[in-house]
PDB file of N, CA and C in Angstrom:
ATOM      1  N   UNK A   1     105.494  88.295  70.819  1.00  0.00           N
ATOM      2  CA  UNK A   1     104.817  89.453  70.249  1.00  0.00           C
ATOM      3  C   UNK A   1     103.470  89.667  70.930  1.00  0.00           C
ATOM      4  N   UNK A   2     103.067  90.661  71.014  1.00  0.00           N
ATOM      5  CA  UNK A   2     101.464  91.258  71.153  1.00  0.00           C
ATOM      6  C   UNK A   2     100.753  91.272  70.775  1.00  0.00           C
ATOM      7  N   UNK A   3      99.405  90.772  71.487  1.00  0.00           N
ATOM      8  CA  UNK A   3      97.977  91.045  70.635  1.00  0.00           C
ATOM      9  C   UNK A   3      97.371  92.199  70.791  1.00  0.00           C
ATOM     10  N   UNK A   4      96.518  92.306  70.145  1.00  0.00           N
ATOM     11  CA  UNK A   4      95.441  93.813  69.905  1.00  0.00           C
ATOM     12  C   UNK A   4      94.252  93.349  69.324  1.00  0.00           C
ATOM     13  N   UNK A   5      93.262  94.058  70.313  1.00  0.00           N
ATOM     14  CA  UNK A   5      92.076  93.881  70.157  1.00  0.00           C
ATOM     15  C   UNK A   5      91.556  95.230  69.602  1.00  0.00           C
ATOM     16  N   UNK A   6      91.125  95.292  68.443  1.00  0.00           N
ATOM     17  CA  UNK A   6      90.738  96.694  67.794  1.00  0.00           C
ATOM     18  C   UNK A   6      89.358  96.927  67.422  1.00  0.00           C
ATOM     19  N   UNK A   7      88.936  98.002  67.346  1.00  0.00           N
ATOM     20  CA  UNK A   7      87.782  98.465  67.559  1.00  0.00           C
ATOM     21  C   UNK A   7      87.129  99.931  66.557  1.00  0.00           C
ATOM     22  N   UNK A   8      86.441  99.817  65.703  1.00  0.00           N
ATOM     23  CA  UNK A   8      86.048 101.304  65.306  1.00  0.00           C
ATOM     24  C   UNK A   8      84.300 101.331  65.286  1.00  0.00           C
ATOM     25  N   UNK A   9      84.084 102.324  65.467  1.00  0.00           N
ATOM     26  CA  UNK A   9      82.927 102.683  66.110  1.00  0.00           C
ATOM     27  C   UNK A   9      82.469 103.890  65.936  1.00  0.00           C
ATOM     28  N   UNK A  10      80.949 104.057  65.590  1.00  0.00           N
ATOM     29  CA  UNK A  10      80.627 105.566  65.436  1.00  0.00           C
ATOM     30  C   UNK A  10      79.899 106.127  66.676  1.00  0.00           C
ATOM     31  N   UNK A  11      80.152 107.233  66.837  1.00  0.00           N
ATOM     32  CA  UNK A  11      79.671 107.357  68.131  1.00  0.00           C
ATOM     33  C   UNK A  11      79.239 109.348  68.030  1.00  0.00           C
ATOM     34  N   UNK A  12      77.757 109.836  68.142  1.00  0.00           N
ATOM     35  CA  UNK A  12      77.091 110.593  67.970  1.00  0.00           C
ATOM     36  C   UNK A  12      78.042 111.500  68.731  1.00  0.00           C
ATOM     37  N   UNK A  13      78.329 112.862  68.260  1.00  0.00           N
ATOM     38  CA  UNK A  13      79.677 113.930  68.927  1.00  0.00           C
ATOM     39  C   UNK A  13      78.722 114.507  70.150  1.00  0.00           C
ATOM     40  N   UNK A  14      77.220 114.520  69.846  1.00  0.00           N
ATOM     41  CA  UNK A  14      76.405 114.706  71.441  1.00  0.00           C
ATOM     42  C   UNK A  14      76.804 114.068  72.575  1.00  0.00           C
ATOM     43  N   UNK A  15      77.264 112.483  72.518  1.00  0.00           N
ATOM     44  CA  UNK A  15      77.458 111.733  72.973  1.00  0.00           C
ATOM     45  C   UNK A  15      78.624 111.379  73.463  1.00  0.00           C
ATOM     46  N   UNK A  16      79.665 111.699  73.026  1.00  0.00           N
ATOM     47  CA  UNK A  16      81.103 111.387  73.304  1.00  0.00           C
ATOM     48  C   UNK A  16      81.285 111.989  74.877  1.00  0.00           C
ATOM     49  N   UNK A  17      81.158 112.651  75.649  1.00  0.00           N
ATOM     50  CA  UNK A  17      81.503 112.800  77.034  1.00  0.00           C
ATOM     51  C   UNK A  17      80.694 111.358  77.592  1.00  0.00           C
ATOM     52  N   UNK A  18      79.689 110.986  77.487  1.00  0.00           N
ATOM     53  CA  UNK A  18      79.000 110.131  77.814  1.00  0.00           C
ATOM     54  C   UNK A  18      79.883 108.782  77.751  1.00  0.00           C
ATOM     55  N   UNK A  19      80.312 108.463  76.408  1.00  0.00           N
ATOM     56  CA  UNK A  19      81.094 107.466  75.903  1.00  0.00           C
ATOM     57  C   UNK A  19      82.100 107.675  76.163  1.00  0.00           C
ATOM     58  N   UNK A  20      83.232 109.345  76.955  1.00  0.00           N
ATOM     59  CA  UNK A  20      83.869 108.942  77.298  1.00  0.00           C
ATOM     60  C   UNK A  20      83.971 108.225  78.840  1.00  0.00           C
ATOM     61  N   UNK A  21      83.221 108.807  79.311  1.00  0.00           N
ATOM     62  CA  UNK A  21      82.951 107.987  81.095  1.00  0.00           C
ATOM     63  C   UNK A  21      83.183 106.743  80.966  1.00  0.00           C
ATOM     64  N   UNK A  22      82.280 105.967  80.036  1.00  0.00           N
ATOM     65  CA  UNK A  22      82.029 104.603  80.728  1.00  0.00           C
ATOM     66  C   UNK A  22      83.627 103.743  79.543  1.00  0.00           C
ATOM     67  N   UNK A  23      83.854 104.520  78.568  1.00  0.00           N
ATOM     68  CA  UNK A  23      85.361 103.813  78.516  1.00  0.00           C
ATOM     69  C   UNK A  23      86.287 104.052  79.362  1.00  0.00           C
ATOM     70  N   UNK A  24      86.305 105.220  80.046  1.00  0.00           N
ATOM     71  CA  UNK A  24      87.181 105.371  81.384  1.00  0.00           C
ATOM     72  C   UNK A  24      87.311 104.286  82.041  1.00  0.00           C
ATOM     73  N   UNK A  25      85.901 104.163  82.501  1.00  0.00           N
ATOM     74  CA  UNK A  25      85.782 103.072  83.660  1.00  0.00           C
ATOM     75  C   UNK A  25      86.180 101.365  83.031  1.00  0.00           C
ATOM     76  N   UNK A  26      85.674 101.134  81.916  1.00  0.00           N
ATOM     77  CA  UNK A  26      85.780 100.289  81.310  1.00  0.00           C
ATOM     78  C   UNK A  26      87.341  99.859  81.013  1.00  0.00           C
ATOM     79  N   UNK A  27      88.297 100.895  80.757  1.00  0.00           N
ATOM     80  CA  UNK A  27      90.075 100.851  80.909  1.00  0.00           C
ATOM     81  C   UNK A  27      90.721 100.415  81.852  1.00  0.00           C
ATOM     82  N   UNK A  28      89.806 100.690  83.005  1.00  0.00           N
ATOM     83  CA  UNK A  28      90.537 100.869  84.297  1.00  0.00           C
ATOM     84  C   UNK A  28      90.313  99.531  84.656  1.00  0.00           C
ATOM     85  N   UNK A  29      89.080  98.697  84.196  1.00  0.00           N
ATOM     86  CA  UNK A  29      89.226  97.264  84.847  1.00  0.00           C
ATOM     87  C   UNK A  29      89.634  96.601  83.713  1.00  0.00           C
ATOM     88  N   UNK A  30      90.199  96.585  82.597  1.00  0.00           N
ATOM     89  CA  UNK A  30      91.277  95.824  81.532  1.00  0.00           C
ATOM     90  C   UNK A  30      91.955  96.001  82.069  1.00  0.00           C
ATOM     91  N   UNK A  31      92.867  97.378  82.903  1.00  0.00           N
ATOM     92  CA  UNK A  31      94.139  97.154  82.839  1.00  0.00           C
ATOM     93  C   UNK A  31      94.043  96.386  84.447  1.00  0.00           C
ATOM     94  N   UNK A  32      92.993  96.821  85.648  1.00  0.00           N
ATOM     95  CA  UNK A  32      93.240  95.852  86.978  1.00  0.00           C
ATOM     96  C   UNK A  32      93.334  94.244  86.534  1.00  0.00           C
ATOM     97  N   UNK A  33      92.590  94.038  85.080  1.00  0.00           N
ATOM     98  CA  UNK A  33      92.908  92.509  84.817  1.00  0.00           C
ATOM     99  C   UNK A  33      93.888  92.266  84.138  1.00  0.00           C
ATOM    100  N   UNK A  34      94.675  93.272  83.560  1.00  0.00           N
ATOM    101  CA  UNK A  34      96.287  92.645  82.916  1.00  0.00           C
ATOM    102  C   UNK A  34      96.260  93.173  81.822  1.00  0.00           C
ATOM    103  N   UNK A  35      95.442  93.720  81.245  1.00  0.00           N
ATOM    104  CA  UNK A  35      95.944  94.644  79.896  1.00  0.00           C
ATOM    105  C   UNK A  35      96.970  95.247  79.844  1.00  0.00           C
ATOM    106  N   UNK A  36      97.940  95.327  78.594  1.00  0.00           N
ATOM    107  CA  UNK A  36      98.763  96.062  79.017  1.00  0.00           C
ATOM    108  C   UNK A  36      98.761  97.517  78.460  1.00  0.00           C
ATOM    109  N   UNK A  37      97.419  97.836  78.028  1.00  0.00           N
ATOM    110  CA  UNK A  37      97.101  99.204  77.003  1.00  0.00           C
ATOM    111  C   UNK A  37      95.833  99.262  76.718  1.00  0.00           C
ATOM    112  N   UNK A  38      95.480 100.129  77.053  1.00  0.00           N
ATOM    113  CA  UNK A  38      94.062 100.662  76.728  1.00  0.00           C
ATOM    114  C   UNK A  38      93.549 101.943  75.796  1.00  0.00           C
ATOM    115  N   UNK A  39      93.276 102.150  74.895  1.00  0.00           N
ATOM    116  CA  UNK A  39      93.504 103.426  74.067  1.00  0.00           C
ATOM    117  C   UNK A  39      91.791 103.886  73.492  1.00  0.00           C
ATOM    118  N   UNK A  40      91.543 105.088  73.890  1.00  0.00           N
ATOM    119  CA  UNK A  40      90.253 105.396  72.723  1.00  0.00           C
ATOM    120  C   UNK A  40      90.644 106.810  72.330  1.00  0.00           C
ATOM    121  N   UNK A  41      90.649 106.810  70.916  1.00  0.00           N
ATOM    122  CA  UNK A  41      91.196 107.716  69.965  1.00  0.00           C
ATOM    123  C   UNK A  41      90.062 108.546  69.293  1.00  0.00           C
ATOM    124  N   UNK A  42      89.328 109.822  69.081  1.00  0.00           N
ATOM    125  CA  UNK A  42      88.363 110.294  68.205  1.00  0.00           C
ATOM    126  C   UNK A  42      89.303 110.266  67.287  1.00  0.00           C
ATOM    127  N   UNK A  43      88.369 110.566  65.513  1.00  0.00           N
ATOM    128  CA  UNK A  43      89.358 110.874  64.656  1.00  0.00           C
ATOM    129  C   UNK A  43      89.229 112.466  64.341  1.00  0.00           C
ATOM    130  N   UNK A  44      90.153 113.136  64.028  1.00  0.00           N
ATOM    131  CA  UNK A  44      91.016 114.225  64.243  1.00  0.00           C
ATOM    132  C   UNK A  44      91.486 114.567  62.734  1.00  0.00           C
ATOM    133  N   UNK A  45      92.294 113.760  62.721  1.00  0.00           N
ATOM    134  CA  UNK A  45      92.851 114.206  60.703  1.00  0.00           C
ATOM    135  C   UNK A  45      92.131 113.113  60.334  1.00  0.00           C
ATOM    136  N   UNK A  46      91.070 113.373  59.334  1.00  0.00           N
ATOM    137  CA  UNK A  46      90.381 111.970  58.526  1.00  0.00           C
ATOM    138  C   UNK A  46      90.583 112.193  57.076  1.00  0.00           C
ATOM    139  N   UNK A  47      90.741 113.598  56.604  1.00  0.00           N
ATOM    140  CA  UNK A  47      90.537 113.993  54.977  1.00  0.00           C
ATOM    141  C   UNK A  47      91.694 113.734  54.747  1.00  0.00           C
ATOM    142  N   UNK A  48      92.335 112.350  54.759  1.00  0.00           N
ATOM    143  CA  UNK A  48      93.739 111.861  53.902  1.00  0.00           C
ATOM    144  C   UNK A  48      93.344 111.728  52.744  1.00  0.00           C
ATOM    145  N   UNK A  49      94.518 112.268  51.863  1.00  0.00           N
ATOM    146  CA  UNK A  49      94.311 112.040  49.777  1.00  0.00           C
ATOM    147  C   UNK A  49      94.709 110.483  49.372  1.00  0.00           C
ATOM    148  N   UNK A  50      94.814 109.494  50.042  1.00  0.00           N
ATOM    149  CA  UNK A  50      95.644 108.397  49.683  1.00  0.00           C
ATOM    150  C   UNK A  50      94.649 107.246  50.621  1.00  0.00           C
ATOM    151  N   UNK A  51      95.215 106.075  49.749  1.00  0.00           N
ATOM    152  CA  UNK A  51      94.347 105.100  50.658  1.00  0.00           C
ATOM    153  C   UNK A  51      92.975 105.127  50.322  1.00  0.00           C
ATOM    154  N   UNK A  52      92.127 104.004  51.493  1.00  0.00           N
ATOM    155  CA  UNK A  52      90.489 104.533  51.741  1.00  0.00           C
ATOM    156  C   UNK A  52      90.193 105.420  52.963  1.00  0.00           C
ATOM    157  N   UNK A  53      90.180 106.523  52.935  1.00  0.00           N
ATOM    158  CA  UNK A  53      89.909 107.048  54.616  1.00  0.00           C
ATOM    159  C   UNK A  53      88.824 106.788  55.711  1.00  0.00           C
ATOM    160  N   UNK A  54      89.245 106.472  56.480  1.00  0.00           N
ATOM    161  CA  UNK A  54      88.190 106.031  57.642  1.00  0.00           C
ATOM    162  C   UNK A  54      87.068 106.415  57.632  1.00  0.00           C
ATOM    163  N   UNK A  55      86.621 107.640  56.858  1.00  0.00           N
ATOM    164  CA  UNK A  55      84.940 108.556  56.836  1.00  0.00           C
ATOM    165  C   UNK A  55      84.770 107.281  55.446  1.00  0.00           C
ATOM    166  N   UNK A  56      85.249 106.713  54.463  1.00  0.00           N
ATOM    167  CA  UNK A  56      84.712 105.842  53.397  1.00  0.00           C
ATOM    168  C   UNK A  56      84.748 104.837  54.203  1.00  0.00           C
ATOM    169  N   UNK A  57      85.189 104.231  54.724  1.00  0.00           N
ATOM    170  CA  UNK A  57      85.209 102.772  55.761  1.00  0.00           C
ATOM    171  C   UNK A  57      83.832 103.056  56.348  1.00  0.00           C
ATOM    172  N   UNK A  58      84.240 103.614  57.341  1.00  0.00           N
ATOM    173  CA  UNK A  58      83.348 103.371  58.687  1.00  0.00           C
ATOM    174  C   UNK A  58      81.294 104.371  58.022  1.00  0.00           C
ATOM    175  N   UNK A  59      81.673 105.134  56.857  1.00  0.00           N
ATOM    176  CA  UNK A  59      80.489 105.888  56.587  1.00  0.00           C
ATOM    177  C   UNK A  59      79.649 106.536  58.115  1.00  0.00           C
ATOM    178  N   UNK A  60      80.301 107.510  58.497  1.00  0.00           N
ATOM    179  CA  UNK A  60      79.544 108.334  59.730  1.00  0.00           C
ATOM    180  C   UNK A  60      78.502 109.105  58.920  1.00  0.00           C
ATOM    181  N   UNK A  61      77.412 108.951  59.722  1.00  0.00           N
ATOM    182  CA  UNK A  61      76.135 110.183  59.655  1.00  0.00           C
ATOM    183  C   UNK A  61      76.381 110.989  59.969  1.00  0.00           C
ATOM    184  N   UNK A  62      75.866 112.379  59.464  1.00  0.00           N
ATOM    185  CA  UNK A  62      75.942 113.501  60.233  1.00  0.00           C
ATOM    186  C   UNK A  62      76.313 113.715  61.418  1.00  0.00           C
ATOM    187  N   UNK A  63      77.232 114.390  61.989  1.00  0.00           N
ATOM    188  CA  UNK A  63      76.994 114.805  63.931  1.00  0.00           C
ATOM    189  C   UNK A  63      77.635 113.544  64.533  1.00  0.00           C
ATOM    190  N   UNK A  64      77.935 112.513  63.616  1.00  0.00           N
ATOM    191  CA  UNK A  64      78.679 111.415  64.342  1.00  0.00           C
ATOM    192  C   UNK A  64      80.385 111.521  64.545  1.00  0.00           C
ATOM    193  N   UNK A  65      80.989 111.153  65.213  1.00  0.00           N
ATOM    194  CA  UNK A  65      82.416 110.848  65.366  1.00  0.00           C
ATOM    195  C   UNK A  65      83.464 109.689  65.128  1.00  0.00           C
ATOM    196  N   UNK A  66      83.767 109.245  64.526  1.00  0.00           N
ATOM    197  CA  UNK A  66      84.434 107.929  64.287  1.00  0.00           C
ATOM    198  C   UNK A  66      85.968 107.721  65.244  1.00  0.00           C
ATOM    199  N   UNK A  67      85.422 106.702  66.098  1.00  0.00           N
ATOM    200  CA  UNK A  67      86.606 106.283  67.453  1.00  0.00           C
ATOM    201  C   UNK A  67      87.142 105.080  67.167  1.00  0.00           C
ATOM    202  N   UNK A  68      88.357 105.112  67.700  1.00  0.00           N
ATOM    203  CA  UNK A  68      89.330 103.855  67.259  1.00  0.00           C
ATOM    204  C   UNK A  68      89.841 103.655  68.464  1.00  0.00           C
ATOM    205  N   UNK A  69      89.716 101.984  68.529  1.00  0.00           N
ATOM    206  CA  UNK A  69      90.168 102.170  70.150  1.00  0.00           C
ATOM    207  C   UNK A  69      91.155 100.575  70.313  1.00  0.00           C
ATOM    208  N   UNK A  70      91.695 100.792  71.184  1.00  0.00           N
ATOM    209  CA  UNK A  70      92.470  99.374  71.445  1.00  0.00           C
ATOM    210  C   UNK A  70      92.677  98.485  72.460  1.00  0.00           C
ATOM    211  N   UNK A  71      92.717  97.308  72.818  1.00  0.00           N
ATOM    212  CA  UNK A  71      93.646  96.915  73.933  1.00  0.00           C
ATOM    213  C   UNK A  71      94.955  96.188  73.979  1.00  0.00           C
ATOM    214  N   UNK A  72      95.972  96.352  74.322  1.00  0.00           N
ATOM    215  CA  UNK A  72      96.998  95.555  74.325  1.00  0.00           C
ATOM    216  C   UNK A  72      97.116  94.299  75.099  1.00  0.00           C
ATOM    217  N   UNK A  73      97.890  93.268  74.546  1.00  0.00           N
ATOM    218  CA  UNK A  73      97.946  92.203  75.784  1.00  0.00           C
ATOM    219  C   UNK A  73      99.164  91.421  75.107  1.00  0.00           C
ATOM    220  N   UNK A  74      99.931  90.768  76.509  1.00  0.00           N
ATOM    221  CA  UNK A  74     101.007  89.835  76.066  1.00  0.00           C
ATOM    222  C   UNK A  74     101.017  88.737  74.842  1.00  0.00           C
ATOM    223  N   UNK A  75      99.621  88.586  74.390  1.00  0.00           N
ATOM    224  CA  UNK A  75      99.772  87.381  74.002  1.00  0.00           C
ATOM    225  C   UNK A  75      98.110  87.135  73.736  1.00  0.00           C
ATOM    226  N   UNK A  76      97.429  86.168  72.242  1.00  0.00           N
ATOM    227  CA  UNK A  76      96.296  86.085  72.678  1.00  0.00           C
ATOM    228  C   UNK A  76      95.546  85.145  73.787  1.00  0.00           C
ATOM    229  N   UNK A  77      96.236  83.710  74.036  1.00  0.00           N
ATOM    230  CA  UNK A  77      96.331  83.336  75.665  1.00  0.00           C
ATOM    231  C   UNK A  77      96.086  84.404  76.804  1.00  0.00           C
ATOM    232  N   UNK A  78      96.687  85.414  76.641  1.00  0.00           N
ATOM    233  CA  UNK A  78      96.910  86.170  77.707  1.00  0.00           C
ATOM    234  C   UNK A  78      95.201  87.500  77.452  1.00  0.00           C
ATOM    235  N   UNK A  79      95.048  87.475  76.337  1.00  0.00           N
ATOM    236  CA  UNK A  79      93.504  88.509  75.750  1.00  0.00           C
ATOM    237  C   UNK A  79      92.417  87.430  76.670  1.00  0.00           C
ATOM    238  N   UNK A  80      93.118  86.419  76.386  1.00  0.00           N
ATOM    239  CA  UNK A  80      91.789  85.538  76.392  1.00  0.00           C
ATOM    240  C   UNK A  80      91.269  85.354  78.387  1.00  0.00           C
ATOM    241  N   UNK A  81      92.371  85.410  79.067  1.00  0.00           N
ATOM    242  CA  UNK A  81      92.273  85.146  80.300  1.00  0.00           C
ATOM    243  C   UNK A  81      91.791  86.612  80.767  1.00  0.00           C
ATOM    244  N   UNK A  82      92.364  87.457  80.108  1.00  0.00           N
ATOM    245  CA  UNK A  82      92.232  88.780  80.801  1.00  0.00           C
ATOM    246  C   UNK A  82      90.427  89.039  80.579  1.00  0.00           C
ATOM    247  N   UNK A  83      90.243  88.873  79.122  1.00  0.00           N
ATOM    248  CA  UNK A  83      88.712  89.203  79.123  1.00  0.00           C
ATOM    249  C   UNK A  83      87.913  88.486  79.450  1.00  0.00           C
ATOM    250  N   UNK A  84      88.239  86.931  79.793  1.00  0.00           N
ATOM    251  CA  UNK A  84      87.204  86.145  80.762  1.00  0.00           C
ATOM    252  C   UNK A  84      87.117  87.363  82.385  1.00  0.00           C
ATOM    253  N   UNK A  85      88.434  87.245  82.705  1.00  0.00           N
ATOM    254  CA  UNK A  85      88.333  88.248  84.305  1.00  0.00           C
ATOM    255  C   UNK A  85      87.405  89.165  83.953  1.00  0.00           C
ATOM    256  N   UNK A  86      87.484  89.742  82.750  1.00  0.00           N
ATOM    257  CA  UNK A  86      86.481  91.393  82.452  1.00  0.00           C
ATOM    258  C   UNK A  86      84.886  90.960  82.475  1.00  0.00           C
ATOM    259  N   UNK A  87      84.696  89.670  81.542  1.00  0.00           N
ATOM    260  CA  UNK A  87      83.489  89.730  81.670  1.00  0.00           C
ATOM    261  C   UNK A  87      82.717  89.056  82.768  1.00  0.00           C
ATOM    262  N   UNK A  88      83.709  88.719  83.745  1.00  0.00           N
ATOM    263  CA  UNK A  88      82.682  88.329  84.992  1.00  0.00           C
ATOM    264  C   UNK A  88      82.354  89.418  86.008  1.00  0.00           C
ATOM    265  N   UNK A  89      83.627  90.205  85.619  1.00  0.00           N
ATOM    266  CA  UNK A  89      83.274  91.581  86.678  1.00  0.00           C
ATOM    267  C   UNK A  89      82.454  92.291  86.826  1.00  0.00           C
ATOM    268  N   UNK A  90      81.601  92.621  87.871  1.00  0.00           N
ATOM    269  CA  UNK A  90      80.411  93.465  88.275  1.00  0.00           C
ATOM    270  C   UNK A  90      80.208  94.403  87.547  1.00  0.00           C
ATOM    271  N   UNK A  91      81.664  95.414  87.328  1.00  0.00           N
ATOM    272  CA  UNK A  91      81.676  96.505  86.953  1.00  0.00           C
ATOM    273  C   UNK A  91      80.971  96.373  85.734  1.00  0.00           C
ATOM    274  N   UNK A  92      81.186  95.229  84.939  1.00  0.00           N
ATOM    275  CA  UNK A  92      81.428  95.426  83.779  1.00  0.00           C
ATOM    276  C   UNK A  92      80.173  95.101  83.197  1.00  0.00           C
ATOM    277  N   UNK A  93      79.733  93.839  84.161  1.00  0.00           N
ATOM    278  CA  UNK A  93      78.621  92.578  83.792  1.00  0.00           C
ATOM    279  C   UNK A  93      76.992  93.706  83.637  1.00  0.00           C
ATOM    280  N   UNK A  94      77.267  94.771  84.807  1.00  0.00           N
ATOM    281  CA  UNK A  94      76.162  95.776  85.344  1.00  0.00           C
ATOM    282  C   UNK A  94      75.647  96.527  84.282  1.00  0.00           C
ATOM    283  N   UNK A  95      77.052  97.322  83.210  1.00  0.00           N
ATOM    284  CA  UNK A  95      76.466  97.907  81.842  1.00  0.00           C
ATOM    285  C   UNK A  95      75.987  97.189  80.889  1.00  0.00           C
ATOM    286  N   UNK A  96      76.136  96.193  80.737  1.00  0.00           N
ATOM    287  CA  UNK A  96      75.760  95.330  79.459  1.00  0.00           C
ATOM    288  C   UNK A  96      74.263  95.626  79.504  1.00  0.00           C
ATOM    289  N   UNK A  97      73.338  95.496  80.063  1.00  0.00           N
ATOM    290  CA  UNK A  97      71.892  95.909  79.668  1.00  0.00           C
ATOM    291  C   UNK A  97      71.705  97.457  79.632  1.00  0.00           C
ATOM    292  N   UNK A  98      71.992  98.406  79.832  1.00  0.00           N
ATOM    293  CA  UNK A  98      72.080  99.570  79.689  1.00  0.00           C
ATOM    294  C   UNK A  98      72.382  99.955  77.964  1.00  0.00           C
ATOM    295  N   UNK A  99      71.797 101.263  77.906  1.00  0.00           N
ATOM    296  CA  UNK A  99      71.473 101.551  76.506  1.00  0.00           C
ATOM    297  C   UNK A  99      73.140 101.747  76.243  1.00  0.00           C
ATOM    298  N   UNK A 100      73.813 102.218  75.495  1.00  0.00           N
ATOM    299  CA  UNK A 100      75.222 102.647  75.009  1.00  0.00           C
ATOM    300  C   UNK A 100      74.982 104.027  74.329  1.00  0.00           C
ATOM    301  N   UNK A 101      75.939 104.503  74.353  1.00  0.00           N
ATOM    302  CA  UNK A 101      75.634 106.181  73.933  1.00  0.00           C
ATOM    303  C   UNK A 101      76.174 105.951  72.109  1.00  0.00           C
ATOM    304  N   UNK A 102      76.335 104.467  71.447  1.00  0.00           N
ATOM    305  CA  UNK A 102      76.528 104.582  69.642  1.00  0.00           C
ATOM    306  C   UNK A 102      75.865 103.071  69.226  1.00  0.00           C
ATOM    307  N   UNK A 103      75.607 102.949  68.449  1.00  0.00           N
ATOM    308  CA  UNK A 103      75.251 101.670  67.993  1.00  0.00           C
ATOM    309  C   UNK A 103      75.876 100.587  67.563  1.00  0.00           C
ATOM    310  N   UNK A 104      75.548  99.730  68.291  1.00  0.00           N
ATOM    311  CA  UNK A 104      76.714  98.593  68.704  1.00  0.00           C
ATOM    312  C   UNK A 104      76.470  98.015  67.691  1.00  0.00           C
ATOM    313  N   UNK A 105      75.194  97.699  66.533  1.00  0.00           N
ATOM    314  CA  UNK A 105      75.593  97.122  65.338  1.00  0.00           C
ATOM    315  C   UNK A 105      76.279  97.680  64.659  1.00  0.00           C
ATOM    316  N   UNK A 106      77.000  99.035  64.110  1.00  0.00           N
ATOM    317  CA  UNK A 106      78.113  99.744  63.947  1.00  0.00           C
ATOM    318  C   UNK A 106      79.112  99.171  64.059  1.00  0.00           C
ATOM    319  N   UNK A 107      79.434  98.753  65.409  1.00  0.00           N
ATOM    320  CA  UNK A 107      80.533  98.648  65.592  1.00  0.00           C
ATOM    321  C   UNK A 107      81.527  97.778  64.681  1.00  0.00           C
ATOM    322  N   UNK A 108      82.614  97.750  64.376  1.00  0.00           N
ATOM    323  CA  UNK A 108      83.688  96.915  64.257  1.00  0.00           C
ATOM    324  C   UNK A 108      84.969  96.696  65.198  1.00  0.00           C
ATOM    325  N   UNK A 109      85.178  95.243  65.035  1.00  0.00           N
ATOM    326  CA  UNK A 109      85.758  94.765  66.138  1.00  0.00           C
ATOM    327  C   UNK A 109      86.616  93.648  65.758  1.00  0.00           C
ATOM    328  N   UNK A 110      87.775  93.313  66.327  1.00  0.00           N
ATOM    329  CA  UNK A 110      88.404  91.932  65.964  1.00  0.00           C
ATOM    330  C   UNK A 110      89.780  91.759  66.528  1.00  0.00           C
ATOM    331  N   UNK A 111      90.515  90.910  66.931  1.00  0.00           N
ATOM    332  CA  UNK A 111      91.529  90.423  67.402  1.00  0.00           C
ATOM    333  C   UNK A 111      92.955  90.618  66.418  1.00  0.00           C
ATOM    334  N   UNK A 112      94.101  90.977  66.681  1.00  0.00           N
ATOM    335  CA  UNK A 112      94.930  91.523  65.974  1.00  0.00           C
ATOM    336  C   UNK A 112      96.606  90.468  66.500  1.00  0.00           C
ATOM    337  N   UNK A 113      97.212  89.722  65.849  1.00  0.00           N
ATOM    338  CA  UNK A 113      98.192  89.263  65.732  1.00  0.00           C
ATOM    339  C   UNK A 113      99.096  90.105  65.589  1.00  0.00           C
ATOM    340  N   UNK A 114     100.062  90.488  66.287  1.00  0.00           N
ATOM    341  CA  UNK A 114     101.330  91.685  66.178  1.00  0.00           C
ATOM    342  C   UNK A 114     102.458  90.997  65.011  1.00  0.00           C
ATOM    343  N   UNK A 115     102.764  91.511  64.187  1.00  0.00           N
ATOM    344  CA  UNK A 115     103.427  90.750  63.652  1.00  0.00           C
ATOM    345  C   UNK A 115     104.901  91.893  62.793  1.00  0.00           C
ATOM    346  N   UNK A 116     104.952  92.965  63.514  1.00  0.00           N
ATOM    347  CA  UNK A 116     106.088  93.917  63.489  1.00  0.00           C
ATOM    348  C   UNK A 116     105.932  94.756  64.946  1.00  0.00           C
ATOM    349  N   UNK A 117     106.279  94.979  65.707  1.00  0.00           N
ATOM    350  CA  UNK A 117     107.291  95.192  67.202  1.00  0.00           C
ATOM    351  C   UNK A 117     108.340  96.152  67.316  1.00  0.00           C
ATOM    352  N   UNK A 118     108.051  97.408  66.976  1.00  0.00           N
ATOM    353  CA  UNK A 118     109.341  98.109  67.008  1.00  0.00           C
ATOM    354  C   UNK A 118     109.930  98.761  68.340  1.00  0.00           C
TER     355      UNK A 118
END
């Protein structure tokens, strides 16, 4: 089965071309290191009647956007090798001091056990 590394995040709607660039770039060297999926999703339908909806979860401010994003990988062995390769890479190592276009204490994040496969 597959792991997933998942992600939600608020990210200012000024900002989203910005945030989308550098996840572009940021996809493109998961998948040169073995990802097998890379996904960033805005949300789109959020006013569901059922459940907690993602605007009660995640609580966006004004003008903000709430993004859901993923990576796939064979296996978490296999997360784990791939994102050592990611975080030594130039590409990658170069943004880390650079400001981010949402606030990374925001963020949520965590490792995902596949455990249905259809």
């Amino acid at each position: 089965m597959s792991y997933v590394d998942g992600f939600v995040l608020l990210v200012p709607k000024k900002n989203l071309a910005a945030y989308k660039r550098i996840s572009t770039r940021a996809g493109k060297v998961w998948r040169e290191h073995g990802a097998l999926d890379y996904r960033e999703c805005v949300g789109d339908d959020l006013d569901i009647k059922f459940g907690r909806p993602f605007p009660k979860l995640a609580k966006p401010k004004s003008g903000e956007a709430i993004v859901f994003s993923y990576i796939v990988y064979k296996s978490r062995a296999h997360r784990d090798k791939v994102n050592a390769k990611v975080m030594a890479d130039k590409r990658i190592t170069a943004t880390m001091n650079k400001k981010m276009p949402f606030d990374m204490k925001r963020m949520s994040c965590g490792g995902f056990k596949t455990f249905v496969e259809v």
